[in-house]
Protein backbone atom coordinates (compact mmCIF):
# COMPACT_ATOMS: atom_id res chain seq x y z
CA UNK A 1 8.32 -51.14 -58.92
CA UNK A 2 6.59 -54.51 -59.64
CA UNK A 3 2.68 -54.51 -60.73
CA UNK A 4 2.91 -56.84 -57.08
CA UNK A 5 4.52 -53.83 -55.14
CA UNK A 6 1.50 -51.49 -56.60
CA UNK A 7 -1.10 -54.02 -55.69
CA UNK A 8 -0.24 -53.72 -51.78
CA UNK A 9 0.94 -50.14 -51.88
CA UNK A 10 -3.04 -49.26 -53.41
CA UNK A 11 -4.20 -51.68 -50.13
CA UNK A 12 -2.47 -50.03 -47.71
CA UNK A 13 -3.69 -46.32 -48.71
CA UNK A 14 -6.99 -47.92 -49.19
CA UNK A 15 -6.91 -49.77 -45.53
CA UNK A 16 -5.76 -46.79 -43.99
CA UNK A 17 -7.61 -44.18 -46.00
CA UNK A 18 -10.85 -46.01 -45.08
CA UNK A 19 -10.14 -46.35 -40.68
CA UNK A 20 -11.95 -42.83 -40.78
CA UNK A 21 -15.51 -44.59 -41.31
CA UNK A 22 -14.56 -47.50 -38.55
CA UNK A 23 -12.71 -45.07 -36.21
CA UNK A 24 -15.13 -44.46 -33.28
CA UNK A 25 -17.23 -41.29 -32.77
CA UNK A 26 -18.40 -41.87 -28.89
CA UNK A 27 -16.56 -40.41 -26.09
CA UNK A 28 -15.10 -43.44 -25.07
CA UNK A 29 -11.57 -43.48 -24.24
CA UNK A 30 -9.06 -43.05 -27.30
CA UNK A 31 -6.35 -44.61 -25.62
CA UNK A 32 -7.81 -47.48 -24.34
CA UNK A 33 -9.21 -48.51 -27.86
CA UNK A 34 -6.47 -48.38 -29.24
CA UNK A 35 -4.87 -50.46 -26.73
CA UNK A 36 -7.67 -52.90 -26.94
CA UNK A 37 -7.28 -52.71 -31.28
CA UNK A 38 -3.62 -53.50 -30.76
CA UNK A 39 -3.57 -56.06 -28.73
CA UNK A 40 -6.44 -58.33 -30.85
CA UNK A 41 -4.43 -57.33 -34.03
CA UNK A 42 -1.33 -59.00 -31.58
CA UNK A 43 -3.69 -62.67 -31.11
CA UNK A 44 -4.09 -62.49 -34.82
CA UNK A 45 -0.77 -61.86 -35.70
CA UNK A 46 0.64 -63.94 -33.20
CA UNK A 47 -1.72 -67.02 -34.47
CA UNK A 48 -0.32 -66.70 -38.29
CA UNK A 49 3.39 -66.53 -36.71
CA UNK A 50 3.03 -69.70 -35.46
CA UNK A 51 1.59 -71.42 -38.52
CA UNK A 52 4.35 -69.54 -40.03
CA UNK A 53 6.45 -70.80 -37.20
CA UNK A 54 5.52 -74.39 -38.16
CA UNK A 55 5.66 -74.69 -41.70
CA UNK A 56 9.34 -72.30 -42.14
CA UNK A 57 11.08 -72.49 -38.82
CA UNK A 58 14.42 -72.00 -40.61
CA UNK A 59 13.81 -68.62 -41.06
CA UNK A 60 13.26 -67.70 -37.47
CA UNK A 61 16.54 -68.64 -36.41
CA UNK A 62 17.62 -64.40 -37.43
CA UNK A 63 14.89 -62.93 -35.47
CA UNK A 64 15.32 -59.86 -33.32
CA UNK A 65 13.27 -59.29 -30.05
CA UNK A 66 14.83 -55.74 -29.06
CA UNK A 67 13.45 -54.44 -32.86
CA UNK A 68 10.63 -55.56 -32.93
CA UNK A 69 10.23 -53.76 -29.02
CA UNK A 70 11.42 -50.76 -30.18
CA UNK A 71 9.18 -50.61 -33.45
CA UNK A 72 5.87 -51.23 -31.00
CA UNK A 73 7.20 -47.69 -29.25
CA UNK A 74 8.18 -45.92 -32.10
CA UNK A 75 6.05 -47.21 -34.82
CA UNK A 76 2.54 -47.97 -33.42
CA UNK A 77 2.01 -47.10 -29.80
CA UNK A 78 3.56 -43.59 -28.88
CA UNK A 79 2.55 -42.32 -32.70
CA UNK A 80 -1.04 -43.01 -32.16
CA UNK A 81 -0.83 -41.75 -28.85
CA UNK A 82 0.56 -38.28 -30.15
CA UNK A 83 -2.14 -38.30 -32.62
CA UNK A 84 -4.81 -39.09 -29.99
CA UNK A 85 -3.36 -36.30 -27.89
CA UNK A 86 -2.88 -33.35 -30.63
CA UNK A 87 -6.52 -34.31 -32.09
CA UNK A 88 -8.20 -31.79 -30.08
CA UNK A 89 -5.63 -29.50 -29.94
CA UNK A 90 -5.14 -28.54 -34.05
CA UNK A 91 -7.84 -27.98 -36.67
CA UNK A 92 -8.61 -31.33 -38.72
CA UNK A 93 -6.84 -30.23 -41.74
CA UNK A 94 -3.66 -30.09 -39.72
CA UNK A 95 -3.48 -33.39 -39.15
CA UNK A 96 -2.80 -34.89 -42.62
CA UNK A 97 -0.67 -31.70 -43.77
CA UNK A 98 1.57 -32.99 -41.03
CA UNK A 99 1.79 -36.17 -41.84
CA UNK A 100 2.23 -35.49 -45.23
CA UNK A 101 5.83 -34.25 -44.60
CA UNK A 102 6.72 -37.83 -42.95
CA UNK A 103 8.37 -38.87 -46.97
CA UNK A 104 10.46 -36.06 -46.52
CA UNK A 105 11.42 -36.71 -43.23
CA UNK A 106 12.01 -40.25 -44.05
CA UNK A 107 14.47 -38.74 -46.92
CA UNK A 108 16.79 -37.54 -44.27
CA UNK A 109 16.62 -40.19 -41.97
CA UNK A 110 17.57 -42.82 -45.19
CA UNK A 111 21.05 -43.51 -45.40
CA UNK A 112 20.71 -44.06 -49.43
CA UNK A 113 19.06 -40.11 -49.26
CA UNK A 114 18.39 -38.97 -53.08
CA UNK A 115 17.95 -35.47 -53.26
CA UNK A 116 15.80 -35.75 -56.71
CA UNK A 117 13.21 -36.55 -54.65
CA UNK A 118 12.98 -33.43 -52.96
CA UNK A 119 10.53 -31.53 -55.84
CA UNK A 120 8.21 -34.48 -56.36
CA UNK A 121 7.80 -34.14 -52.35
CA UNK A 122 7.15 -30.49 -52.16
CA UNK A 123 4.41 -31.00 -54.98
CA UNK A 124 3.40 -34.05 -52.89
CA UNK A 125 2.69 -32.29 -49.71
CA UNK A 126 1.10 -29.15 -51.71
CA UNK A 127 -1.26 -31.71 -53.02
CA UNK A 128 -1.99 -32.57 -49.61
CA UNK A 129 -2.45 -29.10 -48.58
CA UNK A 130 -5.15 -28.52 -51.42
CA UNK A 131 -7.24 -31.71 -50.38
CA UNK A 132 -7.35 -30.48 -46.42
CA UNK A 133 -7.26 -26.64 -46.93
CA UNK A 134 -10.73 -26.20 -46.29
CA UNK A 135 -10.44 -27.46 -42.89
CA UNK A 136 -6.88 -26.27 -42.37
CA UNK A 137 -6.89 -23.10 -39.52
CA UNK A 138 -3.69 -21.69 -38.99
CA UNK A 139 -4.71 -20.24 -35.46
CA UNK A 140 -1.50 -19.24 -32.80
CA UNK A 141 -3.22 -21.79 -30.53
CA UNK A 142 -2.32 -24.92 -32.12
CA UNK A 143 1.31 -25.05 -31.14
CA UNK A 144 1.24 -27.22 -29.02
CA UNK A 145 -0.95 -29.66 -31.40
CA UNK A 146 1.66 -29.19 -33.69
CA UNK A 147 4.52 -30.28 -31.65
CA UNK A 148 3.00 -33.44 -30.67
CA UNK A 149 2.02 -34.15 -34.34
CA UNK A 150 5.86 -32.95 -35.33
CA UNK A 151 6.89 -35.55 -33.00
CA UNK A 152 4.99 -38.56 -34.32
CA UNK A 153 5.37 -37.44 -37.97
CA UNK A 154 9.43 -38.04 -37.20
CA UNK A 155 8.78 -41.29 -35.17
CA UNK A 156 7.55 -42.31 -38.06
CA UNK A 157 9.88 -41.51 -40.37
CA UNK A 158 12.68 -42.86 -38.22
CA UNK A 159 10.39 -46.23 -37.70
CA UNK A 160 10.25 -47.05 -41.13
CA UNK A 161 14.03 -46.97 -41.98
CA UNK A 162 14.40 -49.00 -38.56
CA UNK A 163 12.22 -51.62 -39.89
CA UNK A 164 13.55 -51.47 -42.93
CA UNK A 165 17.10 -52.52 -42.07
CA UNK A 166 15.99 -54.52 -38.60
CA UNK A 167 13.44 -56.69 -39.53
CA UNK A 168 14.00 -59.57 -42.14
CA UNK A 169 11.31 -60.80 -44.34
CA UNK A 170 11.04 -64.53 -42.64
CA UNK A 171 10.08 -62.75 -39.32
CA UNK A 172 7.47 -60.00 -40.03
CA UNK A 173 4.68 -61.48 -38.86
CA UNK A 174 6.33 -62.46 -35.23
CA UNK A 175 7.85 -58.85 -35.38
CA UNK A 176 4.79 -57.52 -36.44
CA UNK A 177 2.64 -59.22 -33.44
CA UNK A 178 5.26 -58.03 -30.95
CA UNK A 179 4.97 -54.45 -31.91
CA UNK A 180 1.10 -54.49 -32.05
CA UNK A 181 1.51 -56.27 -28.21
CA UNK A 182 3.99 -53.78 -26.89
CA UNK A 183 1.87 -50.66 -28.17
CA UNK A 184 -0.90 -52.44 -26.67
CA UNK A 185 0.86 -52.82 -23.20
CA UNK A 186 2.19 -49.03 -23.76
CA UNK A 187 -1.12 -47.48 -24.42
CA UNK A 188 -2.89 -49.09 -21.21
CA UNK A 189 -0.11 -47.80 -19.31
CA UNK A 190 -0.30 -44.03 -20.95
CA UNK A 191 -4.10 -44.21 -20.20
CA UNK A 192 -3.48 -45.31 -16.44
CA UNK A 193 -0.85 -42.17 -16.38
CA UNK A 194 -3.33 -40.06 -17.61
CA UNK A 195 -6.48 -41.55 -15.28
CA UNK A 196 -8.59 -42.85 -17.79
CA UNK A 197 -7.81 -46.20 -16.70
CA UNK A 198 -11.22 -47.24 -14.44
CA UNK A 199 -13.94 -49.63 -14.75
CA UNK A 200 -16.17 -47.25 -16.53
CA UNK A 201 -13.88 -46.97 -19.46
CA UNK A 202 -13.66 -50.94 -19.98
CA UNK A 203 -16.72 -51.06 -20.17
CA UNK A 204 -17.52 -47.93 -22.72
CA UNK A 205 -15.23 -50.28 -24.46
CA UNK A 206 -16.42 -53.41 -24.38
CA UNK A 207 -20.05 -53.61 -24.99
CA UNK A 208 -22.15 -55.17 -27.90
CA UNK A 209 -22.16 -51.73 -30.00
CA UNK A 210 -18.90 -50.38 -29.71
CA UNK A 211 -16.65 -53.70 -29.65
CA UNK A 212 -17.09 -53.95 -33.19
CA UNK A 213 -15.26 -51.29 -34.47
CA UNK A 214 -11.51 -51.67 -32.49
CA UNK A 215 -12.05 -55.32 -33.59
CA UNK A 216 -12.40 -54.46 -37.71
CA UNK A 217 -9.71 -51.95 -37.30
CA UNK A 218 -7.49 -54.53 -35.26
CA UNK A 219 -8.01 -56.86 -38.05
CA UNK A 220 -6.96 -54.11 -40.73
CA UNK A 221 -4.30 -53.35 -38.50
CA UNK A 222 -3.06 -57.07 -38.66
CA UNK A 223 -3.35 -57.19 -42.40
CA UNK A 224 -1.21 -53.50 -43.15
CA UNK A 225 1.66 -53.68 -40.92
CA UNK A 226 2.84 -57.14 -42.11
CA UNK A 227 2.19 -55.96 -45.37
CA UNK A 228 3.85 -52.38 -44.74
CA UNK A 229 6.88 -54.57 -43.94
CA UNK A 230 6.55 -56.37 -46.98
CA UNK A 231 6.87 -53.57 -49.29
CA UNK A 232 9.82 -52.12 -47.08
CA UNK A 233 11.72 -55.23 -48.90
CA UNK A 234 11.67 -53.56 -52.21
CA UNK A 235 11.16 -49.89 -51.89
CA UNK A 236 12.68 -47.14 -49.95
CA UNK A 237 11.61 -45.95 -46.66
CA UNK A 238 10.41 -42.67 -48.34
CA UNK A 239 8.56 -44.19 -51.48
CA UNK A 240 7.06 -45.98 -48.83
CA UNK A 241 6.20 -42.85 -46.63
CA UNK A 242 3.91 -41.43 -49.68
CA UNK A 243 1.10 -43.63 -48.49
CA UNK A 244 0.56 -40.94 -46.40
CA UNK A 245 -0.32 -38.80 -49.58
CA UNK A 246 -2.47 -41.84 -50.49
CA UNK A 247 -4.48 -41.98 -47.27
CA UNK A 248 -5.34 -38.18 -47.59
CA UNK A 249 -7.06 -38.90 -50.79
CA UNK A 250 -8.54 -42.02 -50.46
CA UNK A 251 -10.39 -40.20 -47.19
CA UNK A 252 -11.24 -37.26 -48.90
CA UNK A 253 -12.73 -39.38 -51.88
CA UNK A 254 -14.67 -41.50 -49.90
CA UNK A 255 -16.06 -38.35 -47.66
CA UNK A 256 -16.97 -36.52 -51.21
CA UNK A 257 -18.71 -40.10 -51.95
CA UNK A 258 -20.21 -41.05 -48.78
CA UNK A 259 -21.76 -36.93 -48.44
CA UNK A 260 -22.43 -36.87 -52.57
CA UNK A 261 -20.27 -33.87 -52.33
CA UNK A 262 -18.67 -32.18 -55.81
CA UNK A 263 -15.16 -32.06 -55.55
CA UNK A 264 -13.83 -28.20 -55.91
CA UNK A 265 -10.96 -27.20 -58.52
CA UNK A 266 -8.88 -26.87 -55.74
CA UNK A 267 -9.36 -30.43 -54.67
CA UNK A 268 -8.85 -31.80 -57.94
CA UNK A 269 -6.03 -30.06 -58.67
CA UNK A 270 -4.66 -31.23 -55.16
CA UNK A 271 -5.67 -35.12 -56.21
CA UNK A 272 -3.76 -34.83 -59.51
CA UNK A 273 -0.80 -33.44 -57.63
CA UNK A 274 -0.30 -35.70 -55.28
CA UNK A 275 -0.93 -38.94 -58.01
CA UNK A 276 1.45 -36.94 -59.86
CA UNK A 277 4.24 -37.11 -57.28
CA UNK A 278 3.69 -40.22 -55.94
CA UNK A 279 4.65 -41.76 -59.61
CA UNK A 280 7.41 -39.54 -59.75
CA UNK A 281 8.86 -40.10 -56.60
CA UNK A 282 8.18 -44.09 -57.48
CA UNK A 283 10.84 -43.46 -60.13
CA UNK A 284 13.76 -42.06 -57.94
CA UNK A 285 15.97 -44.41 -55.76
CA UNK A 286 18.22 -45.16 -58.53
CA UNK A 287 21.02 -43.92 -56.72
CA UNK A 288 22.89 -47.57 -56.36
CA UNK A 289 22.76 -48.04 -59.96
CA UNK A 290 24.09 -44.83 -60.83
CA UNK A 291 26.35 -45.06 -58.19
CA UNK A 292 27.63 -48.29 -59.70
CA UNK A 293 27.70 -46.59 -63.21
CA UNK A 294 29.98 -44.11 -62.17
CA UNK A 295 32.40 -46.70 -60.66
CA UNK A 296 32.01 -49.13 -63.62
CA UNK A 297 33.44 -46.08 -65.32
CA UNK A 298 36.13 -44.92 -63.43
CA UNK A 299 37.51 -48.43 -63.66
CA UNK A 300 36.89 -48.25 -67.47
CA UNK A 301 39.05 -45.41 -67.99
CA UNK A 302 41.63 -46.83 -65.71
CA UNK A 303 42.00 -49.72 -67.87
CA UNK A 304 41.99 -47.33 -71.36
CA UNK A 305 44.98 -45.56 -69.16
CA UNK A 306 47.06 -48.85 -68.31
CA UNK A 307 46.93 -50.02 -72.24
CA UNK A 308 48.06 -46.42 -73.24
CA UNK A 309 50.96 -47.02 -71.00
């Protein structure tokens, strides 16, 4: 992977890693900021697009609406809306042990699937398991918690091979502005469904103190997913899923920092496991040129056979 590739892949588990400090602690309405993050991160979006729009217009001549609708369902709206759901329902700890399984599930989802991959994830998502085990419970009562993060762990997975072979690299930020406006739309529906849609919730949202934080996270928001696409172009949809590994410790880090906190053994041998298998799974994916060693061979000896003859 290029020294590029690693630049954007440390920004996104650093972007992501770091929502926990922005993510609001009031009782507001979950649902209803994140439809209000969404669909700023959508004006933004949509405002580069059209300077994009502008300057390349070529390139938007192979763009794909129904995608880029089904990636703001799949991809940002219904996942977050899992995750807002199964919050309260599973210990904290649950939550990135989950979603530490989403490279895996990518894995099976890929259509260029490489099985040597399969150890460096196990040793990924034990890594995991080591940061969050102190606030891991493994309680009966967290089934249903568990389904609903089940379910957006493989929405996930099945989003980002989607995108991957959907959306085209002259497009991304149009695509990208769609899906952020569609999970907007989705999530003020959802909250309607589920009655939190009244005038007292608006305006938990929208007042001086609390408007700042869905608008920093909507601009993060606008920044990672075009850039999520981005590195889609070069990697695999599970090399990319391991930023899931990275935003795990890039929280936990910044928690130990923030509280002054010494890190245990067990979460530095959980940090060094994780780097560990992030690097090796980095290295898989040569399954193409392997793929096209074996047939470089096979016509090899087929030509050794015809001069025999």
């Amino acid at each position: 992977m290029k020294w590029s590739a690693w630049a954007v892949f440390a920004l996104l588990g650093v972007l992501w890693g770091s929502a926990w400090v922005l993510t609001p602690v009031t009782s507001s309405p979950k649902l209803l900021n994140g439809a209000v993050r969404f669909a700023i991160a959508a004006v933004v979006l949509g405002l580069l697009a059209r300077f994009q729009f502008i300057k390349r217009i070529s390139r938007f001549q192979a763009f794909q609406l129904v995608p880029s609708i089904v990636l703001g369902v799949t991809m940002t709206g219904l996942p977050y809306a899992l995750a807002v759901w199964a919050r309260g329902a599973v210990s904290q700890g649950m939550v990135p042990v989950f979603y530490a399984a989403m490279p895996l599930a990518a894995l099976f989802f890929s259509r260029k699937a490489d099985g040597a991959a399969i150890p460096a994830m196990a040793i990924g998502m034990g890594g995991v398991a080591c940061l969050a085990g102190q606030a891991i419970n493994f309680s009966s009562g967290q089934i249903y918690g568990m389904l609903l993060l089940g379910a957006a762990v493989l929405l996930g997975a099945f989003s980002l091979n989607y995108g991957k072979a959907r959306i085209r690299p002259g497009s991304i930020l149009l695509s990208s502005a769609i899906q952020c406006a569609v999970a907007s739309i989705l999530l003020v529906c959802l909250s309607g469904a589920s009655g939190q849609l009244h005038r007292t919730s608006w305006q938990a949202i929208w007042n001086l103190q609390s408007i700042v934080q869905p608008f920093a996270l909507a601009v993060a928001e606008a920044a990672s997913l075009p850039l999520l696409y981005w590195l889609l172009t070069g990697i695999e949809s599970w090399q990319a899923a391991t930023l899931q590994w990275i935003v795990t410790l890039t929280s936990v880090a910044e928690a130990a920092w923030v509280l002054r906190a010494r890190p245990t053994l067990q979460m530095t041998a959980g940090a060094a496991a994780v780097i560990a298998a992030v690097l090796w799974v980095m290295r898989q994916g040569s399954g193409p040129q392997t793929v096209t060693l074996q047939i470089t061979s096979k016509l090899q000896s087929r030509l050794d056979a015809s001069n025999l003859k």
